[in-house]
Structures are given as C-alpha cells and as structure tokens.
N, C-alpha and C. Protein backbone atom coordinates (compact mmCIF):
# COMPACT_ATOMS: atom_id res chain seq x y z
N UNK A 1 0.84 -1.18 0.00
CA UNK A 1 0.00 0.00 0.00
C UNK A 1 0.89 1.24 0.00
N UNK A 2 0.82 2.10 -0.81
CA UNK A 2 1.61 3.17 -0.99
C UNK A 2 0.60 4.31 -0.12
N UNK A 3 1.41 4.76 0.71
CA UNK A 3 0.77 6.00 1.56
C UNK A 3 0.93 7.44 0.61
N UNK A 4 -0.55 8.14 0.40
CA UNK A 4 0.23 9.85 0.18
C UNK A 4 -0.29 10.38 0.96
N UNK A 5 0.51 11.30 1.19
CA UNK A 5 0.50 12.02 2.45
C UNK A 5 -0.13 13.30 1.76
N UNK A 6 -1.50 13.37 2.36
CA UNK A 6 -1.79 14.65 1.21
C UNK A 6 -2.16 15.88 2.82
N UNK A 7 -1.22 16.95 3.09
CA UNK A 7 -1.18 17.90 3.80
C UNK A 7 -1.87 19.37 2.97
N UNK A 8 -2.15 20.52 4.21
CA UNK A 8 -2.61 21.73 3.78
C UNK A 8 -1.32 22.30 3.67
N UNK A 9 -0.93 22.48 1.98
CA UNK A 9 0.38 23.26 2.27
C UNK A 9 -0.39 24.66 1.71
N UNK A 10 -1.32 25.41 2.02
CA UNK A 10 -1.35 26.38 1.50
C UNK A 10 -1.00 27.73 3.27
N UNK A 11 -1.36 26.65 4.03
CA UNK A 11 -1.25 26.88 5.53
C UNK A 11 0.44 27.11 5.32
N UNK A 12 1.06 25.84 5.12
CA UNK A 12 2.90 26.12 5.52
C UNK A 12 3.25 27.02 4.32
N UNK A 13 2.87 26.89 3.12
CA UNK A 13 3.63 27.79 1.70
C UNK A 13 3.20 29.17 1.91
N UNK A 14 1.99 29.03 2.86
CA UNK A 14 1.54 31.01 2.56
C UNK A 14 1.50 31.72 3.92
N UNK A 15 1.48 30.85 4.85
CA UNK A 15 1.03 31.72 5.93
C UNK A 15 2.43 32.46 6.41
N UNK A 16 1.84 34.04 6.37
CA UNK A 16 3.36 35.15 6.33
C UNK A 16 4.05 34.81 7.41
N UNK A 17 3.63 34.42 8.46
CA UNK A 17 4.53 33.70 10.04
C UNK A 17 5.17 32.34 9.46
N UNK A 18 5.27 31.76 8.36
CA UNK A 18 5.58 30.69 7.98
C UNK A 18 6.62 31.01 6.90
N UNK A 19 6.69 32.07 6.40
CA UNK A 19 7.22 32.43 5.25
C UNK A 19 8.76 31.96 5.31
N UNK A 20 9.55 32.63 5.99
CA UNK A 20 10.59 32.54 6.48
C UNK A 20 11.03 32.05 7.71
N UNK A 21 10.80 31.07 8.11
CA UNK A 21 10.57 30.60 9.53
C UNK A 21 12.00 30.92 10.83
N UNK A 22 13.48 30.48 9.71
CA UNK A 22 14.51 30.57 10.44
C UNK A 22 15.29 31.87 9.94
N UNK A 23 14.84 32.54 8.98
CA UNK A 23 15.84 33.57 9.07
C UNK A 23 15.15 34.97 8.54
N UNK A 24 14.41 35.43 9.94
CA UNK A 24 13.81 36.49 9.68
C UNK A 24 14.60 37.95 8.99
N UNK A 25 14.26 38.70 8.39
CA UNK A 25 14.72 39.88 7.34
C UNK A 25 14.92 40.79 8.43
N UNK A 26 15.96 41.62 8.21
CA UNK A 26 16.85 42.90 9.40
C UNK A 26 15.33 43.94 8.96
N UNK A 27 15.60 44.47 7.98
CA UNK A 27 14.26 45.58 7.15
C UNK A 27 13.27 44.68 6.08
N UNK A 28 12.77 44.64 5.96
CA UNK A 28 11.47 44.23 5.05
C UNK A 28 12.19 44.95 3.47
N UNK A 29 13.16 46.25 3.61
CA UNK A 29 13.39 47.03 2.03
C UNK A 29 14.99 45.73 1.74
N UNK A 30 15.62 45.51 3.19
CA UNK A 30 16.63 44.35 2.38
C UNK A 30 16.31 43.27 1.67
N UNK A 31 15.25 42.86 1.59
CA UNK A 31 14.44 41.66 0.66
C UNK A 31 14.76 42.36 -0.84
N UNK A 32 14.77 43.01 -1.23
CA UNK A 32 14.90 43.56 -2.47
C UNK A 32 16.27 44.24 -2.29
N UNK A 33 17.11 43.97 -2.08
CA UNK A 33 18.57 44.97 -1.99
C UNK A 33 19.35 44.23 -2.45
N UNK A 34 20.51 44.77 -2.60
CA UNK A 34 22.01 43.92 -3.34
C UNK A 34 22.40 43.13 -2.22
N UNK A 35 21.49 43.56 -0.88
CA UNK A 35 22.13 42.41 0.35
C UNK A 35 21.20 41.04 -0.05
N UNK A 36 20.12 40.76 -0.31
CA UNK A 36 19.65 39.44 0.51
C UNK A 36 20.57 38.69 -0.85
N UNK A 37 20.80 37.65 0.01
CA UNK A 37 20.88 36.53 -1.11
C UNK A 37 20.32 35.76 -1.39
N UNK A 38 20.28 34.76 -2.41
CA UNK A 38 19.06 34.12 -3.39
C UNK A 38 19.08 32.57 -2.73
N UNK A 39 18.11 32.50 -2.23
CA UNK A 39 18.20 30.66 -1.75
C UNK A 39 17.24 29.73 -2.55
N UNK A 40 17.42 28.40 -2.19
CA UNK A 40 16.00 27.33 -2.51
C UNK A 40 15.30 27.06 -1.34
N UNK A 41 13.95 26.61 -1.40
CA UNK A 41 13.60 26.77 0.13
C UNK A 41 13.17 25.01 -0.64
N UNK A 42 13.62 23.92 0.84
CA UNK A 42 13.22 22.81 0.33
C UNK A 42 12.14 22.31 1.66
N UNK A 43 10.98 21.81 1.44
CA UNK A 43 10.63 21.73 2.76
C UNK A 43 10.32 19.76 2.87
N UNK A 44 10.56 19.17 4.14
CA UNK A 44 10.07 17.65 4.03
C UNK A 44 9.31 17.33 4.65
N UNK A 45 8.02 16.67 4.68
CA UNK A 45 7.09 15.95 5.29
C UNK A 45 7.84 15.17 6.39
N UNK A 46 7.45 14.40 7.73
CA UNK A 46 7.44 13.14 8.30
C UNK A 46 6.84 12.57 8.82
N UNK A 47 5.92 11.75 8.59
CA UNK A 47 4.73 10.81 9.37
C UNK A 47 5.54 10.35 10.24
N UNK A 48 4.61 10.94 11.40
CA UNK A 48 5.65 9.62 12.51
C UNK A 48 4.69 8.60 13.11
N UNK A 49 3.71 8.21 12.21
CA UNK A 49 3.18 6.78 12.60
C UNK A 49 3.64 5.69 11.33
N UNK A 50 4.11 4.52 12.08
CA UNK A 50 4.82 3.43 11.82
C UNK A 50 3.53 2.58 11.53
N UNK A 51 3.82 1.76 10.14
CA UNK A 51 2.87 0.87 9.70
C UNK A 51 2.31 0.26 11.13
N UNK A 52 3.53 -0.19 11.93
CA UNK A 52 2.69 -1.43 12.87
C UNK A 52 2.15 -0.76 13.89
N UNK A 53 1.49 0.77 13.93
CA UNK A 53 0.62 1.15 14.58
C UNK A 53 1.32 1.88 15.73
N UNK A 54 2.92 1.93 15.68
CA UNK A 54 3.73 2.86 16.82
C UNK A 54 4.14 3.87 16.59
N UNK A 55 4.51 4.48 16.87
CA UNK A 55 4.73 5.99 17.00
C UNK A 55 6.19 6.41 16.77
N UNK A 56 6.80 7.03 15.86
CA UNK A 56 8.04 7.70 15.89
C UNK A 56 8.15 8.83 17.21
N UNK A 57 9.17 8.18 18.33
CA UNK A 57 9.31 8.64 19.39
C UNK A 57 9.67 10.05 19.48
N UNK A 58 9.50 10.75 20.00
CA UNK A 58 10.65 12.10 20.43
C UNK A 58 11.93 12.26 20.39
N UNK A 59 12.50 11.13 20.80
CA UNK A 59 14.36 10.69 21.39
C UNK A 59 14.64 9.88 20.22
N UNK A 60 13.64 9.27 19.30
CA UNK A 60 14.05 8.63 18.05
C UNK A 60 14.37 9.62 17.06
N UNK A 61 13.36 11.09 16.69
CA UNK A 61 13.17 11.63 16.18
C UNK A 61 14.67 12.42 15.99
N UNK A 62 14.43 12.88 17.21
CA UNK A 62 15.65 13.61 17.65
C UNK A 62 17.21 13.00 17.79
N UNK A 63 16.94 11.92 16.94
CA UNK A 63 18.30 10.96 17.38
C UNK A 63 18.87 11.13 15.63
N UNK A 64 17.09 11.16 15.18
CA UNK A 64 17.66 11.01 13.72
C UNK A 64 18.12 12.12 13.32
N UNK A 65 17.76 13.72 13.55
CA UNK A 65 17.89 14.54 13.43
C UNK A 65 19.57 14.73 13.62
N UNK A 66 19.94 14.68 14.93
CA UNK A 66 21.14 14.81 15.03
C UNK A 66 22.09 13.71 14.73
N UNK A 67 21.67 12.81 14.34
CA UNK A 67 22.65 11.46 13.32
C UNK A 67 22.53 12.02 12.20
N UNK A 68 21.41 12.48 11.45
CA UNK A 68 21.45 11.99 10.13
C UNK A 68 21.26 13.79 8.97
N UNK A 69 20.06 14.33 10.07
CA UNK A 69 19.73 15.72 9.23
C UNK A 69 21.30 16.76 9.62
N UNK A 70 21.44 17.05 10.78
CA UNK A 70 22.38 18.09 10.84
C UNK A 70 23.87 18.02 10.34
N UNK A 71 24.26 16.50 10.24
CA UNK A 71 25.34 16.47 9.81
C UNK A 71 25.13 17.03 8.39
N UNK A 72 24.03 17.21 7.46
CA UNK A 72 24.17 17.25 6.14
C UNK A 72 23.75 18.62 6.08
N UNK A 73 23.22 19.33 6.91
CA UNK A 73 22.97 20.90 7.15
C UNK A 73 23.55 21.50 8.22
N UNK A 74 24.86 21.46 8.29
CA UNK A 74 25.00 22.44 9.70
C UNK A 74 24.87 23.77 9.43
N UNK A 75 24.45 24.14 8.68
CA UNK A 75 24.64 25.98 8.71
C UNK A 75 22.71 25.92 9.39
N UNK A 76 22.36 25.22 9.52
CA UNK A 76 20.73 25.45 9.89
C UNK A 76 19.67 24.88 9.37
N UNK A 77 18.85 24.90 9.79
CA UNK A 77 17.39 24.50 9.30
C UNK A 77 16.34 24.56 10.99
N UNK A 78 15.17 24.58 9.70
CA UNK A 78 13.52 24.57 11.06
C UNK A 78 12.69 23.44 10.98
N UNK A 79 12.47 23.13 12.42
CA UNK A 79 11.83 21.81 12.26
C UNK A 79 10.14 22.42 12.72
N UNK A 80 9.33 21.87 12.36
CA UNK A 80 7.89 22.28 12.49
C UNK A 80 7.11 20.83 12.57
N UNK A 81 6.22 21.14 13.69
CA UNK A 81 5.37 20.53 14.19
C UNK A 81 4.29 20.56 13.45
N UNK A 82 3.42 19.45 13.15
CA UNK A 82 2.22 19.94 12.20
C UNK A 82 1.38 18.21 12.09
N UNK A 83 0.35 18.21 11.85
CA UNK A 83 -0.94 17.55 11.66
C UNK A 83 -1.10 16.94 9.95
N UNK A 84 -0.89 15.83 9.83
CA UNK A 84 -1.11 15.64 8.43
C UNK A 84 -2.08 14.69 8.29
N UNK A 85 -2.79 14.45 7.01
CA UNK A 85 -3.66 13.73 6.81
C UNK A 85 -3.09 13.16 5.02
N UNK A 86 -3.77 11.73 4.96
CA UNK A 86 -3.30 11.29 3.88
C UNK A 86 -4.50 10.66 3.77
N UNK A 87 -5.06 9.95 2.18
CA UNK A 87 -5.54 9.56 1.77
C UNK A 87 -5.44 7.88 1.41
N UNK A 88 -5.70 6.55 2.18
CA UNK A 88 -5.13 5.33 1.95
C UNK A 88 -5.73 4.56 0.91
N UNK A 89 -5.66 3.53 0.36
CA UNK A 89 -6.15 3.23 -1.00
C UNK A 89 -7.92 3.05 -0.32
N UNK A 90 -7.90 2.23 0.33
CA UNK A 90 -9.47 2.06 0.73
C UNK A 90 -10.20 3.41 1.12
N UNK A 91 -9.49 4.57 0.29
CA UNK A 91 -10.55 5.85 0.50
C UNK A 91 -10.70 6.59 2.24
N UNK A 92 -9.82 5.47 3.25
CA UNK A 92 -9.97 7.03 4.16
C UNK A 92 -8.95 7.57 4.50
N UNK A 93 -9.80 8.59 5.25
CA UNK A 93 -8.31 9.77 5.64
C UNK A 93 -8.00 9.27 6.84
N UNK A 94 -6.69 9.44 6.43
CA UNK A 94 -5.80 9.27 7.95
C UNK A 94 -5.26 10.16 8.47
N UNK A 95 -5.42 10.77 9.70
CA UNK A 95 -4.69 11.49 10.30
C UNK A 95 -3.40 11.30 10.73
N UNK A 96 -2.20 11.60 11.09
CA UNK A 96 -1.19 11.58 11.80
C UNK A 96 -0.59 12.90 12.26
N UNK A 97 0.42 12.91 13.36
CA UNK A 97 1.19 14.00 13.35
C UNK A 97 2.57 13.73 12.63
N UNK A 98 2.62 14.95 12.52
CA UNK A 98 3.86 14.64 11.59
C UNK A 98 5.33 15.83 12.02
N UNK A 99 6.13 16.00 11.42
CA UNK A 99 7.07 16.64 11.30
C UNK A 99 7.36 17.56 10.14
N UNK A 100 7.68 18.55 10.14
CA UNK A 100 8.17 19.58 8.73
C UNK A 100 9.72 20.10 9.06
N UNK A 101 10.60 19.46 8.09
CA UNK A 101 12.03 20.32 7.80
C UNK A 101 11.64 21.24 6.65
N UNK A 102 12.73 22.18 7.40
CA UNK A 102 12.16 23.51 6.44
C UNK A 102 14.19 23.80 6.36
N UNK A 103 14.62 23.42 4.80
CA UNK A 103 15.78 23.84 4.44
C UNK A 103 15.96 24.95 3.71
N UNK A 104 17.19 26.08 3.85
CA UNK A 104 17.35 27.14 2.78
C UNK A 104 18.87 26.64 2.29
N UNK A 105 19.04 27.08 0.80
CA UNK A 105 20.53 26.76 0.56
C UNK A 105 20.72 27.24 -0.45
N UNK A 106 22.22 27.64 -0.82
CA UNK A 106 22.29 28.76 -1.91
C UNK A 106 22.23 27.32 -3.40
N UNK A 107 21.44 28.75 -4.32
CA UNK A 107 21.51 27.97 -5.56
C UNK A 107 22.87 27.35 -6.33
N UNK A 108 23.66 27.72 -5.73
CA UNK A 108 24.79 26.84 -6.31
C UNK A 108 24.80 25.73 -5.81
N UNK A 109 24.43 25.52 -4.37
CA UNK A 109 24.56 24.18 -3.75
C UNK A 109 23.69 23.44 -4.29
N UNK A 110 22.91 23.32 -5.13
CA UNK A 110 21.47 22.58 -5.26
C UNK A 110 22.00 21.24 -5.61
N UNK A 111 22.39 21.12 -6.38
CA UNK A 111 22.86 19.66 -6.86
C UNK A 111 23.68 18.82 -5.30
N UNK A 112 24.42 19.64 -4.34
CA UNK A 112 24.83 19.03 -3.57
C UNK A 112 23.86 18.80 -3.10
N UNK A 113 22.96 19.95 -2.33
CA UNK A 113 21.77 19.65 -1.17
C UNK A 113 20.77 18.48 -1.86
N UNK A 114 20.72 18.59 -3.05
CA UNK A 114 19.57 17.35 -3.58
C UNK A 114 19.66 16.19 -3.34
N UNK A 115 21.34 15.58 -3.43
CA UNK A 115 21.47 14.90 -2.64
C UNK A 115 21.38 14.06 -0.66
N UNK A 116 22.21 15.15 -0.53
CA UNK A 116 21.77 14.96 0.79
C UNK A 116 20.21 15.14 1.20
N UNK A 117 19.46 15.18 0.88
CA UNK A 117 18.14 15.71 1.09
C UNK A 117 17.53 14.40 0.53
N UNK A 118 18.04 13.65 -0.58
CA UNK A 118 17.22 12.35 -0.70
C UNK A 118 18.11 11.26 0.19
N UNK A 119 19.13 11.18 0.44
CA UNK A 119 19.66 11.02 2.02
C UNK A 119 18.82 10.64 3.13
N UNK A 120 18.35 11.86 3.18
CA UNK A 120 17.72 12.01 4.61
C UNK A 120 16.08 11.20 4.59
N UNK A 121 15.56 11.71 3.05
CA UNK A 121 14.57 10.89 3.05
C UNK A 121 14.80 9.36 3.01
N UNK A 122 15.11 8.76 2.23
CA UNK A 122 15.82 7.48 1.99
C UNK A 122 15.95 7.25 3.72
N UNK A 123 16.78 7.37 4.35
CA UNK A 123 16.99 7.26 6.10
C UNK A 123 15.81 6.71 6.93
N UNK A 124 15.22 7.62 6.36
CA UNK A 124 14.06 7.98 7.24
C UNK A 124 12.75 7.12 6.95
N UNK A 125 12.90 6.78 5.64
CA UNK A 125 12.00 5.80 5.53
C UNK A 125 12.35 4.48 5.94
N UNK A 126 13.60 3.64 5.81
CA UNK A 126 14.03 3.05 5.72
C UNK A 126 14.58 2.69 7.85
N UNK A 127 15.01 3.50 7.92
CA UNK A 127 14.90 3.40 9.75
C UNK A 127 13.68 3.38 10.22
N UNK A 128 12.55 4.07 10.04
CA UNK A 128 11.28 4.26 10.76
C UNK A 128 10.20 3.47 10.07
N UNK A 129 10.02 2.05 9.29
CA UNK A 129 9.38 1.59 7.97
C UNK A 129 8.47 2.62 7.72
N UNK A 130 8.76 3.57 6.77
CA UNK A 130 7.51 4.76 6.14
C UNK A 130 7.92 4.25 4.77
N UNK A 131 6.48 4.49 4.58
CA UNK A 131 6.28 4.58 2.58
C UNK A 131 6.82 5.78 1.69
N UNK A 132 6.86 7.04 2.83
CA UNK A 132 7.10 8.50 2.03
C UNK A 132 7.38 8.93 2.89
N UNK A 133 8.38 10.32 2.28
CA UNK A 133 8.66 11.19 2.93
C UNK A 133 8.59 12.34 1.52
N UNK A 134 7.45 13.05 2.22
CA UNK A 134 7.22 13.92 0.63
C UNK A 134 7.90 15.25 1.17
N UNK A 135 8.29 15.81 -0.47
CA UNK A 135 9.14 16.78 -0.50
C UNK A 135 8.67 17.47 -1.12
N UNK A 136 8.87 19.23 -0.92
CA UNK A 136 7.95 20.35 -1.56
C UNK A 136 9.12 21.40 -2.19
N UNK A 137 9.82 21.88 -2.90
CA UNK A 137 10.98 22.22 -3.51
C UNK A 137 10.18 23.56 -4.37
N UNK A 138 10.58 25.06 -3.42
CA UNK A 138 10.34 25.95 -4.26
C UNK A 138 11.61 26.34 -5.02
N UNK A 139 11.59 26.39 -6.02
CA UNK A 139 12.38 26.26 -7.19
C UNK A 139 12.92 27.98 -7.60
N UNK A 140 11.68 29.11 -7.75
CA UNK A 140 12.70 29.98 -7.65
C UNK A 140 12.98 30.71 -6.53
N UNK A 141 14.04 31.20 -6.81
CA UNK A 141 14.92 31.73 -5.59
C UNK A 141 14.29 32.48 -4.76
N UNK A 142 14.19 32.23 -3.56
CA UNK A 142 13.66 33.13 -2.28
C UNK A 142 15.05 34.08 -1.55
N UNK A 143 14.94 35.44 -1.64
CA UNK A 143 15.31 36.09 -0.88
C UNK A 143 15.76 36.61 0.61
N UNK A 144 17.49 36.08 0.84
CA UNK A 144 17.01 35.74 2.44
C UNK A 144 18.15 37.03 2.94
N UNK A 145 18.06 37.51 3.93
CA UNK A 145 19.02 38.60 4.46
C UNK A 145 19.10 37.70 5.75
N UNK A 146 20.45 38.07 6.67
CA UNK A 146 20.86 37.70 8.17
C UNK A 146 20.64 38.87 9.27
C-alpha cells in the first residue's frame, strides 16, 4: 500500500509567520537589496506513525535529526510541528502527526543539497518503515538577508 500524504500546504507555503521561519529579514526594504541573497527553500514531510501502529518517538526523532539531518545541514534549518492527513487506498483519511524540515541553501549548492536531502529521506523511511517522505521544492529563488 503506498501512503500519500496529502497535507494543507497552503497553511505552511503562505502563511506570512511561515514564510521565512529561520531567518527572519533585518528591514522588510533588504528583501529587495544587493544584500539578501538568493536561496532554494526545500521543505520535508514526516509521518511519525509506523505501519505497525507505533509511534516515531521524540528521542528517536531527535536521534535522527542529530545522526542523520544536521550532519548534512549544519549551517541550519527549522523543524515544524504539524498535523497531516493522507488519503489510503481504501478511501480514508488518515490522520497523523507529523514533522516539517524547512531547508534554505544557496543555488549553487542545489545539486549538492539534492542529494543529501534524498539522504535524509531514503533514512528515514528506511529506519522508521515509512512509505514516504514527501518533498515540496520551491524552485525559484527566495530572498534571504541575516
């Protein structure tokens, strides 16, 4: 049975408290200046319910995080708490809670981060038995100042 994880991303892609989660703007006019620089914003799903009905722990979560996500991002990232629902073949919705990584990285890195980023998914399915770990990849460049 292939799980999709079908979430409200109009809630995480639009809501302006969501916009930029980890690296809020000095002025609102540096967004448009020769300062911000140009990133990808990659964001990842994580169901943390396990086919056999258990729960991706806190201290698991957090184990994977610091085994597996930060080594491949140390300059940063945001982790977000959030409610997902998916659709299973027999037509119902499933609720779970879930997890949101929220990555920025300069467009030159992309080809590196793409990697590491299917890394992490790959990991994560594969340590925790999940079907998916869906990925949301805004493509053009978002504007980020420090």
């Amino acid at each position: 049975m292939i799980r999709k994880f079908v979430f409200v991303l109009f809630f995480v892609a639009f809501s302006p408290a969501l916009a930029l989660p980890s690296v809020p703007a000095r002025h609102a006019s540096d967004l448009n200046s020769s300062l911000a620089e140009k990133f990808i914003r990659t964001e990842l799903f994580f169901g943390l319910s396990k086919r056999n009905g258990s729960l991706v722990s806190e201290s698991d979560w957090q184990r994977f995080v610091d085994e597996f996500v930060t080594p491949r991002f140390p300059g940063g990232l945001t982790i977000l708490e959030a409610d997902g629902q998916w659709r299973a073949k027999d037509a119902k919705v499933v609720m779970e809670q879930s997890k949101v990584i929220v990555l920025l990285y300069k467009r030159k890195e992309r080809k590196a981060a793409n990697t590491k980023i299917e890394e992490i998914r790959s990991e994560y399915m594969k340590r925790f038995d999940q079907e998916a770990v869906m990925r949301v990849d805004i493509t053009r460049a978002v504007s980020v100042t420090f």
